[in-house]
PDB file of N, CA and C in Angstrom:
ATOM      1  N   UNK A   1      -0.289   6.370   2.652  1.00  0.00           N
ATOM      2  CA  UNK A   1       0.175   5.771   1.428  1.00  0.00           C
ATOM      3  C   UNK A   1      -0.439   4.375   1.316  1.00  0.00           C
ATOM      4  N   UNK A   2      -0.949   4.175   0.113  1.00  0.00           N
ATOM      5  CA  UNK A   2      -1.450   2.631   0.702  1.00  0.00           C
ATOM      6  C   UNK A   2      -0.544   1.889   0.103  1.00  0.00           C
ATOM      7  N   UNK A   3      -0.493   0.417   0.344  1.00  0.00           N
ATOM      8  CA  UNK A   3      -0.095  -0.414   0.806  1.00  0.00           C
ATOM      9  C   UNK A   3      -0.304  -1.734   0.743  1.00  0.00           C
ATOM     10  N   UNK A   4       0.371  -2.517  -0.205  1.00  0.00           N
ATOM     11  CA  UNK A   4      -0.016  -3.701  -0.577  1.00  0.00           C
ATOM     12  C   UNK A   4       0.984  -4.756  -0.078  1.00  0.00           C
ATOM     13  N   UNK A   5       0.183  -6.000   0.454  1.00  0.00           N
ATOM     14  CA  UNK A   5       1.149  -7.152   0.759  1.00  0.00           C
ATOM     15  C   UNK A   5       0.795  -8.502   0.268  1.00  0.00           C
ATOM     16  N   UNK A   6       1.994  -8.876  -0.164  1.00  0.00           N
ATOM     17  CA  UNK A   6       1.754 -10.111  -0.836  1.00  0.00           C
ATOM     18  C   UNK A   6       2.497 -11.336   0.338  1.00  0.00           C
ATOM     19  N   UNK A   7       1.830 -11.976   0.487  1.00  0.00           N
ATOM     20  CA  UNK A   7       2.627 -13.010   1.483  1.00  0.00           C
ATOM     21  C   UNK A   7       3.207 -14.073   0.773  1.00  0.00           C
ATOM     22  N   UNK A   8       4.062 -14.756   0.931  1.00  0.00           N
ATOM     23  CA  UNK A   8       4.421 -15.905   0.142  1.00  0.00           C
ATOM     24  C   UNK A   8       4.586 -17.142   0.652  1.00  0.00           C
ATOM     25  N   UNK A   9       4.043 -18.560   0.789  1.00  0.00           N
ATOM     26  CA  UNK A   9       4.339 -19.662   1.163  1.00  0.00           C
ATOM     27  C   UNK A   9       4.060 -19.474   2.727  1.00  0.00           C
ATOM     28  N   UNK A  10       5.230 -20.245   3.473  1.00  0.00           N
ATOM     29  CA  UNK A  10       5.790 -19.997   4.759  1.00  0.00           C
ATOM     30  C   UNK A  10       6.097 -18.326   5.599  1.00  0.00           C
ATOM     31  N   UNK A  11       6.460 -18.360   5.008  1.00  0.00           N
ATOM     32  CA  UNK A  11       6.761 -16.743   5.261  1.00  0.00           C
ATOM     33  C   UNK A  11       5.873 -15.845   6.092  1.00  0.00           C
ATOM     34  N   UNK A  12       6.202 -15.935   7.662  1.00  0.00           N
ATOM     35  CA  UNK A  12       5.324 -14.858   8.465  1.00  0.00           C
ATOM     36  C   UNK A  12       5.112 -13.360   7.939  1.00  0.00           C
ATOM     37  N   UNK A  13       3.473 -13.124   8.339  1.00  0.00           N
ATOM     38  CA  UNK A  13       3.464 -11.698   7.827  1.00  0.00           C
ATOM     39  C   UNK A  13       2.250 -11.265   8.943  1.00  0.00           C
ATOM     40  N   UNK A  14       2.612 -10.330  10.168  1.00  0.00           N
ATOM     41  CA  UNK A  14       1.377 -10.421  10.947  1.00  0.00           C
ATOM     42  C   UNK A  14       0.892  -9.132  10.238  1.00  0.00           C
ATOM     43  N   UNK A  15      -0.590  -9.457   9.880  1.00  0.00           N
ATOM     44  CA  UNK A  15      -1.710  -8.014   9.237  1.00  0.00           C
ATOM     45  C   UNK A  15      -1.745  -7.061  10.472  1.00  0.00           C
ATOM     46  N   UNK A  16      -2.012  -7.560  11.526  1.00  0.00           N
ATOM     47  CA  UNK A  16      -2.116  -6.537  12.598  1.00  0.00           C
ATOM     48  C   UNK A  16      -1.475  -5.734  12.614  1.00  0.00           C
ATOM     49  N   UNK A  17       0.422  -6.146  13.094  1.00  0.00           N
ATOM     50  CA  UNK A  17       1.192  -5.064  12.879  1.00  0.00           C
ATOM     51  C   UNK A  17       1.281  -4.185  11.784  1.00  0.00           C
ATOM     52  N   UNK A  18       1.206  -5.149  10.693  1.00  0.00           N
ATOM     53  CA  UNK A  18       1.559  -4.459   9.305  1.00  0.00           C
ATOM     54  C   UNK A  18       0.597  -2.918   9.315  1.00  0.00           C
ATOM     55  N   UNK A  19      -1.020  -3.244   9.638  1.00  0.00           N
ATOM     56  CA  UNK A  19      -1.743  -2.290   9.767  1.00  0.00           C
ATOM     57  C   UNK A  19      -1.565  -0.977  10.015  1.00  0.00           C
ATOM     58  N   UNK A  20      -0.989  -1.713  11.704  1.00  0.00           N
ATOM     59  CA  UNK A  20      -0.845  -0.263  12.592  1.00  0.00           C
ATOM     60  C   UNK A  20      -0.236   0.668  11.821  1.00  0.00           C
ATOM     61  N   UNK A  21       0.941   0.695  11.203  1.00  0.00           N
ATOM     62  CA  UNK A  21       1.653   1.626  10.622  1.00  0.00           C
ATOM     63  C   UNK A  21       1.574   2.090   9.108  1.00  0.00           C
ATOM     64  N   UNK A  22       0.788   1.040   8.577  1.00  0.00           N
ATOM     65  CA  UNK A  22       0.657   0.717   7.061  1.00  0.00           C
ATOM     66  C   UNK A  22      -0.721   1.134   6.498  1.00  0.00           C
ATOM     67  N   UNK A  23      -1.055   1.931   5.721  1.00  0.00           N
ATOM     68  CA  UNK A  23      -2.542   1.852   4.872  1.00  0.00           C
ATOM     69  C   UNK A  23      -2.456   0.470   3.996  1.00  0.00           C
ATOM     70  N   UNK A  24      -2.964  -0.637   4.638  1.00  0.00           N
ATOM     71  CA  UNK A  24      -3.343  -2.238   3.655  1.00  0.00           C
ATOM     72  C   UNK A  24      -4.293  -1.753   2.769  1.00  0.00           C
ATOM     73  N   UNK A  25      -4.568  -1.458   1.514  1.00  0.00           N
ATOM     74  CA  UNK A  25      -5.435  -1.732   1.018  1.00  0.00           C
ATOM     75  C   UNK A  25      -5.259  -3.187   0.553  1.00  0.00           C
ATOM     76  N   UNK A  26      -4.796  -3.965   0.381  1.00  0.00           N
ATOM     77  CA  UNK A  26      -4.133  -5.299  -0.329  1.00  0.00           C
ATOM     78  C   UNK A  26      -3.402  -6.330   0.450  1.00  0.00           C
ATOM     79  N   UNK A  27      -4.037  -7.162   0.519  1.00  0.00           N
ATOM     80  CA  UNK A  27      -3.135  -8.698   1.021  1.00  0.00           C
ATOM     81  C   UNK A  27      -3.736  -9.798   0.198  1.00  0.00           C
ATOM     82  N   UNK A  28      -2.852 -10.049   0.053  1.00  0.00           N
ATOM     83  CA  UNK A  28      -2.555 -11.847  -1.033  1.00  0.00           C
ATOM     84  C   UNK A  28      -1.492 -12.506  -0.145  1.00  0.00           C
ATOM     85  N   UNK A  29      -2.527 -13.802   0.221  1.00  0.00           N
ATOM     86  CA  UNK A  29      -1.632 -15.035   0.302  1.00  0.00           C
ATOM     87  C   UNK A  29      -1.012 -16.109  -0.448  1.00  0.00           C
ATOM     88  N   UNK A  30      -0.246 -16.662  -0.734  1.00  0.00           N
ATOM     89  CA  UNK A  30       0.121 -17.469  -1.559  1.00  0.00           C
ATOM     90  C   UNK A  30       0.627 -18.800  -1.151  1.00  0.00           C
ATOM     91  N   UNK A  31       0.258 -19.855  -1.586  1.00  0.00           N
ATOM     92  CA  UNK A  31       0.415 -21.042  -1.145  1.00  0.00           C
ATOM     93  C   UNK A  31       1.909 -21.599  -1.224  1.00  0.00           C
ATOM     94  N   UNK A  32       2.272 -20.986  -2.059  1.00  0.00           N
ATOM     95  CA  UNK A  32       3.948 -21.450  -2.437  1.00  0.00           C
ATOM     96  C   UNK A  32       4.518 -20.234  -2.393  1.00  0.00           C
ATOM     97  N   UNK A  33       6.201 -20.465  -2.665  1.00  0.00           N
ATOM     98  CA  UNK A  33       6.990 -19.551  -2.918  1.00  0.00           C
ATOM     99  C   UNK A  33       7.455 -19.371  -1.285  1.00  0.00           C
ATOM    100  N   UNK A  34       8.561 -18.199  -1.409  1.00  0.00           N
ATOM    101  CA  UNK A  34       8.846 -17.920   0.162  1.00  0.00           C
ATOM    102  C   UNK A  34       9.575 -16.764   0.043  1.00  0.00           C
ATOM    103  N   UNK A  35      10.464 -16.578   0.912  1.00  0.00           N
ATOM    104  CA  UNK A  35      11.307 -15.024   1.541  1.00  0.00           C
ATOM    105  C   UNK A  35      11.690 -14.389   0.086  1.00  0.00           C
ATOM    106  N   UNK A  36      12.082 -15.318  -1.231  1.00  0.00           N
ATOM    107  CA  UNK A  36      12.468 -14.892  -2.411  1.00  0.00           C
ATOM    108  C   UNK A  36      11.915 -15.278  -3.271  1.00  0.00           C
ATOM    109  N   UNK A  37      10.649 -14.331  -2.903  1.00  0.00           N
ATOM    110  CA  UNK A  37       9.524 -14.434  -4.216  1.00  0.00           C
ATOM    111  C   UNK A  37       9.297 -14.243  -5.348  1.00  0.00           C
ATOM    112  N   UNK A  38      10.073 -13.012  -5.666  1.00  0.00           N
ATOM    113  CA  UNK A  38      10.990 -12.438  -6.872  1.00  0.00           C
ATOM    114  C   UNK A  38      11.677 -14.126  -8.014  1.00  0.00           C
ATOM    115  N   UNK A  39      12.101 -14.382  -7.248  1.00  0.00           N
ATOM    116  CA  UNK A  39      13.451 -15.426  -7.589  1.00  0.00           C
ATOM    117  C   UNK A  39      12.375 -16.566  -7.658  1.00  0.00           C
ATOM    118  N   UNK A  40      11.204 -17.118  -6.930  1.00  0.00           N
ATOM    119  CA  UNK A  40      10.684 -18.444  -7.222  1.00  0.00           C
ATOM    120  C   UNK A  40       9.202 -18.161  -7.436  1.00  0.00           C
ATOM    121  N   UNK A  41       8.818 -17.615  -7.608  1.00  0.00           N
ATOM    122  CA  UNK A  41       7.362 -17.188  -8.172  1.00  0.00           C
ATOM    123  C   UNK A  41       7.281 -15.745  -9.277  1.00  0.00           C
ATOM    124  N   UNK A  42       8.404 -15.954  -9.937  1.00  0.00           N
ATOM    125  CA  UNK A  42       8.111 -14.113 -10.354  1.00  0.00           C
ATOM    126  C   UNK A  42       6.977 -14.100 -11.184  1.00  0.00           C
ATOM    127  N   UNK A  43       6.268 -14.762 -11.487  1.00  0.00           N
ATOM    128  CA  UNK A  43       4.809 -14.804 -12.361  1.00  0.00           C
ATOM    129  C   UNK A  43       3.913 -14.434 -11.544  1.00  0.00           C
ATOM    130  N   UNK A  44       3.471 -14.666 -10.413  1.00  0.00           N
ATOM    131  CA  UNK A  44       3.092 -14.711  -9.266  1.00  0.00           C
ATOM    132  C   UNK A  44       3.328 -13.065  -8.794  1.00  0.00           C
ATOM    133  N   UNK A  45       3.915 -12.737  -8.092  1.00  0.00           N
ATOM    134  CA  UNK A  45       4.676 -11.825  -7.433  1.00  0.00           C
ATOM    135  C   UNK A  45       3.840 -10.575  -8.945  1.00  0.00           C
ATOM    136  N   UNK A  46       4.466 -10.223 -10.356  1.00  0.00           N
ATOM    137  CA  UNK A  46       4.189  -9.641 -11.191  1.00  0.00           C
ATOM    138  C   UNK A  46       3.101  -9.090 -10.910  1.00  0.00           C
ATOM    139  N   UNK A  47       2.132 -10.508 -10.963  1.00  0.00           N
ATOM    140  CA  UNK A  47       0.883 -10.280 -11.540  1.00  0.00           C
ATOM    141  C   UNK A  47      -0.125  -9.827 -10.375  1.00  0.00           C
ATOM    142  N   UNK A  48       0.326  -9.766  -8.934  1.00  0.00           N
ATOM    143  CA  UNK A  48      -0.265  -9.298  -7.984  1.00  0.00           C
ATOM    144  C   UNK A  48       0.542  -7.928  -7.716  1.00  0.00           C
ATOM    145  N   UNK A  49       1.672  -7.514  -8.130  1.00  0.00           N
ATOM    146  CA  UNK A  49       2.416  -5.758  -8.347  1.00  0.00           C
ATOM    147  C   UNK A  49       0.991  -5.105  -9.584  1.00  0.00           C
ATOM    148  N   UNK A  50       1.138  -6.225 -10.275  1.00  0.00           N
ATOM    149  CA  UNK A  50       0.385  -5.338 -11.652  1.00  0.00           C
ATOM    150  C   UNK A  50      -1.192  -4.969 -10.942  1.00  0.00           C
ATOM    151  N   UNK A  51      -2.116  -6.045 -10.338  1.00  0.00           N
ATOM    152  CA  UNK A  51      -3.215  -5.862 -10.410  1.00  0.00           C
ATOM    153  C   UNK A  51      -3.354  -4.472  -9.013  1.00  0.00           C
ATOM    154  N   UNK A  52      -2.459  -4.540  -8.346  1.00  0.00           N
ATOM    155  CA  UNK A  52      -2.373  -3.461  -7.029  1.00  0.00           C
ATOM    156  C   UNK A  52      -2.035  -2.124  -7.853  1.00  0.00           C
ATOM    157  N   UNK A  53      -1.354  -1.912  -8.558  1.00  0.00           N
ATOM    158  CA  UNK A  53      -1.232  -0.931  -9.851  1.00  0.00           C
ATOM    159  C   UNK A  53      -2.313  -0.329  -9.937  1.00  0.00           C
ATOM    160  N   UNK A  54      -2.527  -1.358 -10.648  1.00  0.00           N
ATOM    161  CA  UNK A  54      -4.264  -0.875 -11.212  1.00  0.00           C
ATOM    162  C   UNK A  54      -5.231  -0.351 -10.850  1.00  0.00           C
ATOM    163  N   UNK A  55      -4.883  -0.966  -9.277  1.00  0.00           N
ATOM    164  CA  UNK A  55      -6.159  -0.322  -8.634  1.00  0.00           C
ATOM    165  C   UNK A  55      -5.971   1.168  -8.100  1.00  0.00           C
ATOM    166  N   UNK A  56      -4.843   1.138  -8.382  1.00  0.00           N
ATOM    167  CA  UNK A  56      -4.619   2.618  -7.613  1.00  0.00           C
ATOM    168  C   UNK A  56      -4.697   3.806  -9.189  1.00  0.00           C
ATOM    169  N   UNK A  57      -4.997   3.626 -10.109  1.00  0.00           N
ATOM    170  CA  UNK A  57      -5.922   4.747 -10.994  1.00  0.00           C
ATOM    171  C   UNK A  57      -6.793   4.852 -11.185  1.00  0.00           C
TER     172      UNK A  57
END
Protein backbone atom coordinates (compact mmCIF):
# COMPACT_ATOMS: atom_id res chain seq x y z
CA UNK A 1 0.00 0.00 0.00
CA UNK A 2 1.85 3.07 -0.42
CA UNK A 3 2.37 5.44 1.86
CA UNK A 4 2.80 8.92 2.52
CA UNK A 5 4.43 10.93 5.41
CA UNK A 6 4.25 14.24 6.24
CA UNK A 7 6.48 15.25 9.17
CA UNK A 8 5.70 18.30 11.04
CA UNK A 9 8.02 20.81 12.92
CA UNK A 10 9.65 18.96 15.93
CA UNK A 11 8.01 15.96 15.69
CA UNK A 12 10.22 12.66 15.39
CA UNK A 13 9.61 10.52 12.41
CA UNK A 14 12.42 7.80 11.80
CA UNK A 15 12.18 6.95 7.62
CA UNK A 16 14.03 3.84 8.36
CA UNK A 17 11.55 2.31 10.53
CA UNK A 18 8.70 3.83 8.85
CA UNK A 19 10.12 1.95 5.65
CA UNK A 20 10.58 -1.36 6.95
CA UNK A 21 6.93 -1.91 7.22
CA UNK A 22 5.57 0.91 5.06
CA UNK A 23 5.62 1.38 1.05
CA UNK A 24 7.04 5.47 1.40
CA UNK A 25 6.37 6.66 -1.72
CA UNK A 26 6.19 10.29 0.02
CA UNK A 27 7.90 12.26 2.77
CA UNK A 28 7.52 15.99 3.43
CA UNK A 29 9.18 17.80 6.03
CA UNK A 30 7.90 20.77 7.44
CA UNK A 31 9.50 23.45 9.25
CA UNK A 32 6.64 24.35 11.55
CA UNK A 33 3.63 22.91 12.97
CA UNK A 34 3.84 19.73 15.30
CA UNK A 35 2.00 16.45 16.79
CA UNK A 36 -1.39 18.54 15.73
CA UNK A 37 -0.96 19.33 12.36
CA UNK A 38 -4.47 19.14 11.45
CA UNK A 39 -5.20 21.88 14.19
CA UNK A 40 -1.97 24.28 13.35
CA UNK A 41 -1.08 23.95 9.80
CA UNK A 42 -4.29 22.64 8.15
CA UNK A 43 -3.29 24.51 4.84
CA UNK A 44 -0.21 22.75 4.97
CA UNK A 45 -1.20 19.26 5.99
CA UNK A 46 -4.31 19.64 2.94
CA UNK A 47 -2.23 20.52 0.42
CA UNK A 48 0.42 17.75 0.87
CA UNK A 49 -2.98 14.92 1.44
CA UNK A 50 -4.09 16.56 -1.92
CA UNK A 51 -0.82 16.45 -3.94
CA UNK A 52 -0.12 12.52 -2.56
CA UNK A 53 -3.77 11.99 -4.01
CA UNK A 54 -2.82 12.87 -7.07
CA UNK A 55 -0.17 11.04 -7.52
CA UNK A 56 -1.69 7.97 -6.95
CA UNK A 57 -4.03 8.22 -10.43
Amino acid sequence: MPTAVANFGEDVAIRHWAEQVNTVVRWTEFDRGGHFAALEEPDLLASDVREFSASLR
